[in-house]
N, C-alpha and C. Protein backbone atom coordinates (compact mmCIF):
# COMPACT_ATOMS: atom_id res chain seq x y z
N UNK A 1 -3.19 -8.13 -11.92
CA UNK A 1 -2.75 -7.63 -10.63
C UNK A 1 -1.74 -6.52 -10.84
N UNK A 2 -1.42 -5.59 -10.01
CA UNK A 2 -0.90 -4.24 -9.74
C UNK A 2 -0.59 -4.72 -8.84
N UNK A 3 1.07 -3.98 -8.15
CA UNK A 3 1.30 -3.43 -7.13
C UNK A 3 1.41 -1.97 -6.92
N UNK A 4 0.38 -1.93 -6.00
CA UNK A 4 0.17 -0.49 -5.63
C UNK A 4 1.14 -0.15 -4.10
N UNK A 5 1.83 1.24 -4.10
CA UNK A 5 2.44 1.38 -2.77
C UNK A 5 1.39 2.46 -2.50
N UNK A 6 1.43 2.71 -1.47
CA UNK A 6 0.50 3.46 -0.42
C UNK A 6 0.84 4.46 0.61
N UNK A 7 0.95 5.11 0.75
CA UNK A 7 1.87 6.11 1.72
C UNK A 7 0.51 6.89 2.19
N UNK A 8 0.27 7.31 3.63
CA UNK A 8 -0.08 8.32 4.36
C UNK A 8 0.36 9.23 5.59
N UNK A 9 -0.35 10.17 5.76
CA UNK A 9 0.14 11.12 6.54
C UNK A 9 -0.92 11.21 7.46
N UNK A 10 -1.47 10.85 8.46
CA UNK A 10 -2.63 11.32 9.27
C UNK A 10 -2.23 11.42 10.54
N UNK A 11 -2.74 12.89 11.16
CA UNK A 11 -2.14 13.55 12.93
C UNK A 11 -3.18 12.39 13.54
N UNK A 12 -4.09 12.21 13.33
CA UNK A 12 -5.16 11.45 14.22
C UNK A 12 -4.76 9.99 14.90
N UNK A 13 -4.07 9.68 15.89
CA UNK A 13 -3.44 8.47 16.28
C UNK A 13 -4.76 6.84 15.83
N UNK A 14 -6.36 7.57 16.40
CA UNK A 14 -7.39 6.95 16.21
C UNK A 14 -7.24 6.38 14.76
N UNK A 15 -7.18 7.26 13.70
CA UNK A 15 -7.73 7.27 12.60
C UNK A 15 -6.25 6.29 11.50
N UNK A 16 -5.18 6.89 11.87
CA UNK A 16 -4.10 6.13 11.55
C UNK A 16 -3.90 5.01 12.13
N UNK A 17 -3.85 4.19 13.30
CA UNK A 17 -4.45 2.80 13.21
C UNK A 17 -5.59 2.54 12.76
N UNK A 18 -6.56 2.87 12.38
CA UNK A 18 -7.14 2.24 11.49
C UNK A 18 -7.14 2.02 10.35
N UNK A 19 -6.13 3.16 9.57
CA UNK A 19 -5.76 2.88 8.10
C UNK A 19 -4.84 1.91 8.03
N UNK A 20 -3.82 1.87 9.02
CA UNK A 20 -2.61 1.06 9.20
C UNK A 20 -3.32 -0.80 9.42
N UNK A 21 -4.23 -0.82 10.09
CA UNK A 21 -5.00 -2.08 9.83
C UNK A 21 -5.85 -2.62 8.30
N UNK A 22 -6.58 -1.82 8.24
CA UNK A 22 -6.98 -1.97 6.89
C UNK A 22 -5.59 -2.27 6.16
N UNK A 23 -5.03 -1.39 6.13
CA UNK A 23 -3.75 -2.00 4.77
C UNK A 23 -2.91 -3.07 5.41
N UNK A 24 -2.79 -3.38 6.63
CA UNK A 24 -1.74 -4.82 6.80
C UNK A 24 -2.87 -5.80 6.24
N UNK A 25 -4.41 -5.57 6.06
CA UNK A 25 -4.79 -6.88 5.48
C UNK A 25 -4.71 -7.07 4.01
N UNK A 26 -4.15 -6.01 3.32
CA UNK A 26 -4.14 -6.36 2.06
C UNK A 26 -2.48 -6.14 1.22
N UNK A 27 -1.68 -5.62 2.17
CA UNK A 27 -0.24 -6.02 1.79
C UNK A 27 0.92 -5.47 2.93
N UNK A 28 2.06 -5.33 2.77
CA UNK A 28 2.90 -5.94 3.12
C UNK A 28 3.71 -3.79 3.90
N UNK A 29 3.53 -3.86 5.09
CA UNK A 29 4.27 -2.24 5.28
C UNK A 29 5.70 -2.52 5.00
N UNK A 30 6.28 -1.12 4.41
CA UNK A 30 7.69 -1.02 4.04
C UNK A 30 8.34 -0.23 4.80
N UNK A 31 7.78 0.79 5.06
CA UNK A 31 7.94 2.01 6.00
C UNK A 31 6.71 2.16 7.02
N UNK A 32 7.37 3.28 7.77
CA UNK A 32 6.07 3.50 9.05
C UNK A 32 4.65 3.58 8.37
N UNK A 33 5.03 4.37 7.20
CA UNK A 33 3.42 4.79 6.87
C UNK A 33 3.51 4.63 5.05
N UNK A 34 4.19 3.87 4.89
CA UNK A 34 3.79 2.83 3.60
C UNK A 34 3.90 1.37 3.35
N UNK A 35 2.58 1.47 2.45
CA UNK A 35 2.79 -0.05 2.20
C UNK A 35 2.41 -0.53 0.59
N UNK A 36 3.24 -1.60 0.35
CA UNK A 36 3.31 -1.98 -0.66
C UNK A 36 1.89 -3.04 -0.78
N UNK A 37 1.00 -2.98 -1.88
CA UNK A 37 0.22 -4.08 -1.55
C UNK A 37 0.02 -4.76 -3.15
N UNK A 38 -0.23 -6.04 -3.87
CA UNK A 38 -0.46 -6.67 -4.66
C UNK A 38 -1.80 -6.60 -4.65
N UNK A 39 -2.63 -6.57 -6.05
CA UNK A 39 -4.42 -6.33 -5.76
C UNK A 39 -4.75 -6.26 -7.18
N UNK A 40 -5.76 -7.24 -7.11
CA UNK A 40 -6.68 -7.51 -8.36
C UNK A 40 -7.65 -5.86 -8.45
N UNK A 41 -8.12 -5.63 -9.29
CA UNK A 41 -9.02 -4.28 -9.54
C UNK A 41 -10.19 -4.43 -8.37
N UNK A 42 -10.56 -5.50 -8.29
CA UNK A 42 -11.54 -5.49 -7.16
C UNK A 42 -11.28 -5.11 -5.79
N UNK A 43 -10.36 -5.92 -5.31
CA UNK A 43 -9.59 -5.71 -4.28
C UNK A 43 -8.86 -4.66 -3.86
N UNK A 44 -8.89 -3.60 -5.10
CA UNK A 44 -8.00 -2.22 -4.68
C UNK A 44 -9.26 -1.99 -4.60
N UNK A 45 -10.51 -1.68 -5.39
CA UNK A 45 -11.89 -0.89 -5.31
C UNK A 45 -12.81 -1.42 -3.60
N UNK A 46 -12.27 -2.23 -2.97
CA UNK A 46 -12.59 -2.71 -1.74
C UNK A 46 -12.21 -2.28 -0.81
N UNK A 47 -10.34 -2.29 -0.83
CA UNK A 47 -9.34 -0.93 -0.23
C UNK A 47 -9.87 0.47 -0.25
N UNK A 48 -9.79 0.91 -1.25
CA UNK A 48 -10.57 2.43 -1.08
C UNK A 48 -11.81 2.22 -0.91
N UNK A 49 -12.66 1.83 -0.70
CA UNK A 49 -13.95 2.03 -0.25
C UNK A 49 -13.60 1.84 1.56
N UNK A 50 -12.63 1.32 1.95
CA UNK A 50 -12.64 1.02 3.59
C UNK A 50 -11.83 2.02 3.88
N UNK A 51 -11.15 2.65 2.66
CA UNK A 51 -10.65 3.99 3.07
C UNK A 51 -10.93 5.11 3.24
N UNK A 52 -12.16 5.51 2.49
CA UNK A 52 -12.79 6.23 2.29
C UNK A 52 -13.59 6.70 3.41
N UNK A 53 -14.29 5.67 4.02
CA UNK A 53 -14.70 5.50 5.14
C UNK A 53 -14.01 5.99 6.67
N UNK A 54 -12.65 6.33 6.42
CA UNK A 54 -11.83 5.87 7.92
C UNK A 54 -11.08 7.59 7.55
N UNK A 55 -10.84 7.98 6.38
CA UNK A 55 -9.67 9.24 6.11
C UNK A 55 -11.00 10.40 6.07
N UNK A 56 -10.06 11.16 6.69
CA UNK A 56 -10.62 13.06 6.75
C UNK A 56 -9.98 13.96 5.34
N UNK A 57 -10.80 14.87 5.23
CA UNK A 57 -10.71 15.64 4.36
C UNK A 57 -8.75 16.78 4.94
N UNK A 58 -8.43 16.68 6.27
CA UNK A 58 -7.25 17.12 6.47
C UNK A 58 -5.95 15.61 6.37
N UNK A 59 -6.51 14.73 6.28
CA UNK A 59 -5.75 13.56 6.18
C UNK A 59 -5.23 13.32 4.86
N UNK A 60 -3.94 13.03 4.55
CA UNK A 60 -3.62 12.65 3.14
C UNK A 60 -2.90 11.36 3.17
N UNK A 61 -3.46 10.88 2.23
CA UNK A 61 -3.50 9.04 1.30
C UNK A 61 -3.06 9.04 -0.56
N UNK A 62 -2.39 8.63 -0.34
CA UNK A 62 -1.60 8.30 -1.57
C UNK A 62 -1.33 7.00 -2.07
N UNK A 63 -2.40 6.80 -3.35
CA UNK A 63 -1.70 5.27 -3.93
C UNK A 63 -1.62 5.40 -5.26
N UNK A 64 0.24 4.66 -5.36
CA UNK A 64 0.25 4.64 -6.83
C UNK A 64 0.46 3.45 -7.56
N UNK A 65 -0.05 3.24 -8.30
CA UNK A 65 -0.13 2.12 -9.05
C UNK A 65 0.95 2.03 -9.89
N UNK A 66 1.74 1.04 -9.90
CA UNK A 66 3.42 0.20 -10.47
C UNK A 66 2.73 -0.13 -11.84
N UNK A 67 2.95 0.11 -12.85
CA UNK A 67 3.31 -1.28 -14.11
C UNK A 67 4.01 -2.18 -13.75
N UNK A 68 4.30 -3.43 -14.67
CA UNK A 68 5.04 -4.48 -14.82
C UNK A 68 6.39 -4.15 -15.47
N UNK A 69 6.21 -2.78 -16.14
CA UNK A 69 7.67 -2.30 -16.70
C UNK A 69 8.31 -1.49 -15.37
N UNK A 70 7.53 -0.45 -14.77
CA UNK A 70 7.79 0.18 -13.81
C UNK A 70 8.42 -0.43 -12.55
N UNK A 71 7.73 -1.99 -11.96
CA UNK A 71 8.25 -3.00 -10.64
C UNK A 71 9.73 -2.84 -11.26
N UNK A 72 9.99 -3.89 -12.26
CA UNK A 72 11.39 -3.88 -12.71
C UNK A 72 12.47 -3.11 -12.68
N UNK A 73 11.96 -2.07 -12.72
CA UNK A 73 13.33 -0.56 -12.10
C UNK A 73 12.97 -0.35 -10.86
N UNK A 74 12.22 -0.82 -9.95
CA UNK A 74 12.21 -0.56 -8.64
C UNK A 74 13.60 -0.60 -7.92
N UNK A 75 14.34 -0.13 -7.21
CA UNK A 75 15.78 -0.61 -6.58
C UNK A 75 15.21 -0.42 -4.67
N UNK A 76 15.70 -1.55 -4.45
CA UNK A 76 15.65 -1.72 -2.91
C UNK A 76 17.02 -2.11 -2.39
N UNK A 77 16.95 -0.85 -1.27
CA UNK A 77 18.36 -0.93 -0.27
C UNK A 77 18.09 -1.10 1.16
N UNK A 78 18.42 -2.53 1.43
CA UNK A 78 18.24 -2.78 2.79
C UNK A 78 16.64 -3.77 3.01
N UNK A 79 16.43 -4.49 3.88
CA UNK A 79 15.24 -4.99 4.09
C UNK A 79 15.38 -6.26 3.02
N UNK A 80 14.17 -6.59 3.21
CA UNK A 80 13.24 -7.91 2.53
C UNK A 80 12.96 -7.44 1.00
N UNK A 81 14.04 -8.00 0.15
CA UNK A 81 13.33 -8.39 -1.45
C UNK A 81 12.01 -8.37 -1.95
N UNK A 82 11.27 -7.44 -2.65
CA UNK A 82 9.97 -6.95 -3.42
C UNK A 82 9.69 -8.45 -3.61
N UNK A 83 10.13 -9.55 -4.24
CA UNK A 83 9.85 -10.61 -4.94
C UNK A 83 9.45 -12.03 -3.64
N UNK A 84 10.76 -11.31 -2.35
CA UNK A 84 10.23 -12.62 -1.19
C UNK A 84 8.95 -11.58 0.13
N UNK A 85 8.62 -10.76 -0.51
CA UNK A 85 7.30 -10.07 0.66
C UNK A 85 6.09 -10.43 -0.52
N UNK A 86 6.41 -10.30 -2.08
CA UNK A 86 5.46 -10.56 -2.65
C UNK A 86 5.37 -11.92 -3.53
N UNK A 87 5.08 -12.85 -3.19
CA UNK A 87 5.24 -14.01 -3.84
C UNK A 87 5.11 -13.61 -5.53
N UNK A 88 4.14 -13.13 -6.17
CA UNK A 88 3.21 -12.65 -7.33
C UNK A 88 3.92 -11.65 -7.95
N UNK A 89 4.72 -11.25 -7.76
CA UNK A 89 5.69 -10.28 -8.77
C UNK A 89 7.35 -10.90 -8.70
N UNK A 90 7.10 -10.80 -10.32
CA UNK A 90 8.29 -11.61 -10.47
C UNK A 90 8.93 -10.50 -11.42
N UNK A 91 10.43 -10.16 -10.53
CA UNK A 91 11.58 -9.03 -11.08
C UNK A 91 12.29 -9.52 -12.01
């Protein structure tokens, strides 16, 4: 498993709730228009395929994939603890 964060930018109100749905089912929003999500290789290749589907060629989507060395220097100020939104990563 990876945690991947996710960030987009889309003008389309239509089209951005629907990305914004797709990703509350597979992890956890941090910001308006990111989200942190935990995901086996399958389960990210499932994500982008429902993304793929829903984003325009003027729409931009961004996911980057964390190491296990990389989570560990993560620093969070303010909000809900990486470790109590994600049961599965342990800091």
């Amino acid at each position: 498993m990876l945690l991947y964060v996710v960030a987009y930018d889309i003008s389309c109100q239509k089209r951005r709730t629907k990305v914004s749905n797709v990703l509350s089912a597979y992890g956890q929003r941090v910001q308006y228009s990111v989200f942190e999500c935990v995901l086996q290789l399958q389960q990210f290749r499932e994500l982008r395929e429902q993304l793929e589907q829903i984003v325009k060629p003027e729409d931009s989507v961004r996911m980057y994939p964390l190491s296990r060395h990389t989570v560990r220097q993560i620093e969070i100020w303010g909000g809900i603890p990486l470790t109590e939104r994600q049961g599965s990563i342990v800091v």
